[in-house]
N, C-alpha and C. Protein backbone atom coordinates (compact mmCIF):
# COMPACT_ATOMS: atom_id res chain seq x y z
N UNK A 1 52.22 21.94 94.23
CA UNK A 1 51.35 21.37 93.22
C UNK A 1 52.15 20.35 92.40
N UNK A 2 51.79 19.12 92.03
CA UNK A 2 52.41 18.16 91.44
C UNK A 2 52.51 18.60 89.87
N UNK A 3 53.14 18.05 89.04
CA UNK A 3 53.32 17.89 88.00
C UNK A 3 51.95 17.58 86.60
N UNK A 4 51.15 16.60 87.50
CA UNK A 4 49.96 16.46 87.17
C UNK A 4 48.99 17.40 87.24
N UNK A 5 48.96 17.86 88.25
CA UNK A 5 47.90 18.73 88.09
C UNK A 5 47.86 20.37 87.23
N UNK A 6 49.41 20.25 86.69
CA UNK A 6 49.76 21.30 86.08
C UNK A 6 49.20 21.00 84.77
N UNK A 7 49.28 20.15 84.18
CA UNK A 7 48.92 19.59 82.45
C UNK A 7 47.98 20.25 82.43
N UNK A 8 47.52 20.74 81.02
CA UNK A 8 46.92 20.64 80.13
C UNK A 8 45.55 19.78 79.70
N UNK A 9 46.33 18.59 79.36
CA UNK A 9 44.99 17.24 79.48
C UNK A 9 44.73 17.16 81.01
N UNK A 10 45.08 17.31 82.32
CA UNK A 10 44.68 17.15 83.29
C UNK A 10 43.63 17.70 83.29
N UNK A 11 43.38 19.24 83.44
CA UNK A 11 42.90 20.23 83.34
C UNK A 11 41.48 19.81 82.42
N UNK A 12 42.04 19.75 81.33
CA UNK A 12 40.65 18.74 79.94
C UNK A 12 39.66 17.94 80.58
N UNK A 13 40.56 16.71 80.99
CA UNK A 13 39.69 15.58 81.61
C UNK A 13 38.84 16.32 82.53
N UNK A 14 38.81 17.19 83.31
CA UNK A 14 38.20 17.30 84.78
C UNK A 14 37.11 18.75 84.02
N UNK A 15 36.93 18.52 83.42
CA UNK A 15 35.50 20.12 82.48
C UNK A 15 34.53 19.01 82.21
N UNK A 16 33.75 18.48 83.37
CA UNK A 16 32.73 17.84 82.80
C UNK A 16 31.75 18.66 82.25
N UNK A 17 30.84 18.53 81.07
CA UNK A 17 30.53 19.21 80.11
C UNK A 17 28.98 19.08 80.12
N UNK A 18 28.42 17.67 81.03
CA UNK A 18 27.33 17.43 80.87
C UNK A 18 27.43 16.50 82.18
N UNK A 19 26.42 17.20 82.93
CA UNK A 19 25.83 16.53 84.08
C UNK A 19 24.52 15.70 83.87
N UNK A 20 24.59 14.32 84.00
CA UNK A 20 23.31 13.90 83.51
C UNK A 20 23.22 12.44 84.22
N UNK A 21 21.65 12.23 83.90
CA UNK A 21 21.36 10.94 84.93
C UNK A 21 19.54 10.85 84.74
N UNK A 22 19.31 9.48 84.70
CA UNK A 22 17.85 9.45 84.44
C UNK A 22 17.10 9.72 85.91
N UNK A 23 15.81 10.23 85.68
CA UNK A 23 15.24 10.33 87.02
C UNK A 23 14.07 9.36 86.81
N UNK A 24 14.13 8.10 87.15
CA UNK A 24 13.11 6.85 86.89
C UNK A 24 12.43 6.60 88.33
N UNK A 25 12.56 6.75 89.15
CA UNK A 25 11.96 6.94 90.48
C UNK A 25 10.10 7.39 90.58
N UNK A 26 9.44 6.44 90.76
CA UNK A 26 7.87 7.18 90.42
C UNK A 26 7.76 7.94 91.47
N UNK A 27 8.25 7.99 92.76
CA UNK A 27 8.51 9.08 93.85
C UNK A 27 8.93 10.72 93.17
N UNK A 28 9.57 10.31 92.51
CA UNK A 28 10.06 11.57 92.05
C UNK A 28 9.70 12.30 90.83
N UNK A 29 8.56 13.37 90.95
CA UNK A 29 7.73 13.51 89.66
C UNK A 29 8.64 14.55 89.61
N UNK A 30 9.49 15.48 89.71
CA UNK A 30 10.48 16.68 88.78
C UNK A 30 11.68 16.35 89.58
N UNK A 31 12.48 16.32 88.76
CA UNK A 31 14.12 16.62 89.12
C UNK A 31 14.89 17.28 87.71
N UNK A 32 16.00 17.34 88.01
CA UNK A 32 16.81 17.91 87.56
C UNK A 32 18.33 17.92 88.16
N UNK A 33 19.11 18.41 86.82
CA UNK A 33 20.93 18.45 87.26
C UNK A 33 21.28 19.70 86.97
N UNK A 34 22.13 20.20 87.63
CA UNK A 34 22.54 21.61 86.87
C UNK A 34 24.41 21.45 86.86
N UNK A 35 24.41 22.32 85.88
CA UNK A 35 25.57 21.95 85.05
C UNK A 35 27.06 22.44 86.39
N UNK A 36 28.13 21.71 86.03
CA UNK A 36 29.10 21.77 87.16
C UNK A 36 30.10 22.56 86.57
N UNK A 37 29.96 23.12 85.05
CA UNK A 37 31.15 24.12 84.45
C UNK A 37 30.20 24.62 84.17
N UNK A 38 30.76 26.25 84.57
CA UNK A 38 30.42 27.30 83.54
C UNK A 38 30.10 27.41 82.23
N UNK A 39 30.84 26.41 81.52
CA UNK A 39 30.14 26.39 79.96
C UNK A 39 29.32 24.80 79.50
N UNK A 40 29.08 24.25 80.78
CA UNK A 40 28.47 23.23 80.61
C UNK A 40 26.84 23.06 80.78
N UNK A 41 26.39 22.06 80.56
CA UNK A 41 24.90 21.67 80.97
C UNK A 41 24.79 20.71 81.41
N UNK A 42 23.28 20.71 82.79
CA UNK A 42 22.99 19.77 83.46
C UNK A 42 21.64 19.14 82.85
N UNK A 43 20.95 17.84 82.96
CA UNK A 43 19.93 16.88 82.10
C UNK A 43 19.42 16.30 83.29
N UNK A 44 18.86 15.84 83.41
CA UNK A 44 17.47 14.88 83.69
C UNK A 44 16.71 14.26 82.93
N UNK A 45 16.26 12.89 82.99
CA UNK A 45 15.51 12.57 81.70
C UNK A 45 14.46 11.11 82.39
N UNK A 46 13.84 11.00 81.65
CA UNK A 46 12.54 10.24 82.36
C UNK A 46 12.40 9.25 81.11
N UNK A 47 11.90 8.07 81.27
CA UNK A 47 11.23 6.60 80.28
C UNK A 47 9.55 6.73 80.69
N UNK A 48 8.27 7.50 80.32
CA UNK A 48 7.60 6.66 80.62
C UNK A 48 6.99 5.99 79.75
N UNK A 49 5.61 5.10 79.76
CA UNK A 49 4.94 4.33 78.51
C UNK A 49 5.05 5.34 77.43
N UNK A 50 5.39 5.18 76.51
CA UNK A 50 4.72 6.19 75.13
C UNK A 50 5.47 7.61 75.17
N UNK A 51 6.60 7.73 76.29
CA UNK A 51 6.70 9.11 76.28
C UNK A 51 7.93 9.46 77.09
N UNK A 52 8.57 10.33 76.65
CA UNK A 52 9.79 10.66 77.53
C UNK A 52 9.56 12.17 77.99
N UNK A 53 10.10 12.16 79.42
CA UNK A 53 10.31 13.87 79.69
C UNK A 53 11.71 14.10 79.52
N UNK A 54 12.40 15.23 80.12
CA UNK A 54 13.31 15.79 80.08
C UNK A 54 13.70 17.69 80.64
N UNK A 55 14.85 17.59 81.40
CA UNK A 55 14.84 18.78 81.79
C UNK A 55 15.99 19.50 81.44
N UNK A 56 16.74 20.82 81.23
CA UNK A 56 17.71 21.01 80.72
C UNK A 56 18.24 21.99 81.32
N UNK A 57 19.25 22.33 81.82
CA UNK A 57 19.85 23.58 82.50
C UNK A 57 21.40 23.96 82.09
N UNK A 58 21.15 25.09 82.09
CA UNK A 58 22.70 25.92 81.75
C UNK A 58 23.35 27.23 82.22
N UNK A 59 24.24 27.49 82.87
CA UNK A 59 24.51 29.01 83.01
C UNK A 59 23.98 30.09 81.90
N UNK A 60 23.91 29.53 80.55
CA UNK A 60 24.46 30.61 79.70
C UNK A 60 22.81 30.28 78.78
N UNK A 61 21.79 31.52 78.97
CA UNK A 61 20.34 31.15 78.63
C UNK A 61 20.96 31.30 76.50
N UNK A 62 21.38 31.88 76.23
CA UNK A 62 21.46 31.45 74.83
C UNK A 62 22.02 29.88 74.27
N UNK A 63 23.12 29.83 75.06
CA UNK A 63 23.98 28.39 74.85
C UNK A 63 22.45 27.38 75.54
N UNK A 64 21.67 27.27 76.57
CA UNK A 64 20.63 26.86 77.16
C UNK A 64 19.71 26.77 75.87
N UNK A 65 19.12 27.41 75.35
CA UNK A 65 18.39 27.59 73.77
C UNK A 65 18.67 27.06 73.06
N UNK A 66 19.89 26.70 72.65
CA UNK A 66 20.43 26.71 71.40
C UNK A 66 20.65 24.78 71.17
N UNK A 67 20.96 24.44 72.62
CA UNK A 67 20.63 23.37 73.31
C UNK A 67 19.83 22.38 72.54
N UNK A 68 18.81 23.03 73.63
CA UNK A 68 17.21 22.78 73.44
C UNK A 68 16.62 22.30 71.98
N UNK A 69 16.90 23.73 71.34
CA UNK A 69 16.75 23.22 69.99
C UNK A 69 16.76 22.52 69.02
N UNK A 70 18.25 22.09 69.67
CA UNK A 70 19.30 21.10 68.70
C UNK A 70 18.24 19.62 69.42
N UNK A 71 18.43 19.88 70.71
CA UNK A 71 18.20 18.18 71.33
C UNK A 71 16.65 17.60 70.58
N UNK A 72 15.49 19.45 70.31
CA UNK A 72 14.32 18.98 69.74
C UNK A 72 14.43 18.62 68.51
N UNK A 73 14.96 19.04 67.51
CA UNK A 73 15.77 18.65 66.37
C UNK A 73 15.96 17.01 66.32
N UNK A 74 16.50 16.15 67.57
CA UNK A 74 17.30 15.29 67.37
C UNK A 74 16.31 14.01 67.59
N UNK A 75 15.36 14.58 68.55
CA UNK A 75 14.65 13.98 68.95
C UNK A 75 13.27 13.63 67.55
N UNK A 76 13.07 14.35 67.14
CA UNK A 76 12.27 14.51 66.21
C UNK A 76 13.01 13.67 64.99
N UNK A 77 13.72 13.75 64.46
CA UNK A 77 14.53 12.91 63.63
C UNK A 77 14.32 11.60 63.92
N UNK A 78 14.74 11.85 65.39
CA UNK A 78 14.54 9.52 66.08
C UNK A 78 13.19 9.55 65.78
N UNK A 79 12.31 10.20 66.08
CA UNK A 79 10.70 9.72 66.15
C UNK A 79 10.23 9.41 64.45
N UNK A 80 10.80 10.31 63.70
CA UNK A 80 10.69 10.01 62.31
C UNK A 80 11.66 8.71 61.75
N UNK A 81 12.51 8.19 62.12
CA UNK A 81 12.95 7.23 61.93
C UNK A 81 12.11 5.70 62.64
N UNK A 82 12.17 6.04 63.74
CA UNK A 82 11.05 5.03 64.34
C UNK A 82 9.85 5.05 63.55
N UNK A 83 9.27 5.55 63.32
CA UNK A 83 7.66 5.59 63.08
C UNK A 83 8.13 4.56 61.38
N UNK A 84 8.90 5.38 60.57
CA UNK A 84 9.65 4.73 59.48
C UNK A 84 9.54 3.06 59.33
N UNK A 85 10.27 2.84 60.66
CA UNK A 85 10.89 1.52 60.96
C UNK A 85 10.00 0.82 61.28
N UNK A 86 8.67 1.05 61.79
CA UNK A 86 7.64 0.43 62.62
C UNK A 86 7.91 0.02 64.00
N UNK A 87 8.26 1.12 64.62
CA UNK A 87 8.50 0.60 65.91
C UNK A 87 7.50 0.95 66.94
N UNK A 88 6.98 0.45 67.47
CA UNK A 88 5.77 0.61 68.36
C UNK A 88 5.73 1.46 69.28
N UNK A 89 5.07 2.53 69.50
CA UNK A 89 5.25 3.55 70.25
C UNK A 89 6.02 2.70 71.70
């Protein structure tokens, strides 16, 4: 085993934490990613007129929840800022 692959930060860099990628394809009405670490999560996410989807996956159904929550949280904030701003659906 090299020297590199012994580190520390080696090790860091390579815990991807979030698997993610838009699914814009009109072929493709559900997809999804699932997460590639154990303590990570996988996304999917969609643009359409007026509306976004989104899918969310995790090993760990509380950390999965807790997620969720936060992302509806975040999302809701942008929509109240937009609407604020006048931005057109």
């Amino acid at each position: 085993m090299t020297e590199l692959i012994r580190l520390t930060a080696y090790a860091s860099i390579n815990r991807i934490m979030l698997s993610t990628s838009t699914v814009s394809n009109d072929s493709i009405i559900r997809g999804g990613f699932c997460p590639v670490d154990p303590e990570g999560f996988g996304a999917a996410y969609r643009f359409e007129e007026g509306l976004f989807r989104g899918s969310l996956s995790s090993y760990d159904a509380e950390e999965g929840r807790r997620m969720k929550e936060a992302l509806e949280e975040i999302f809701g904030d942008l929509k109240m800022l937009m609407d604020f701003m006048g931005a057109e659906k």
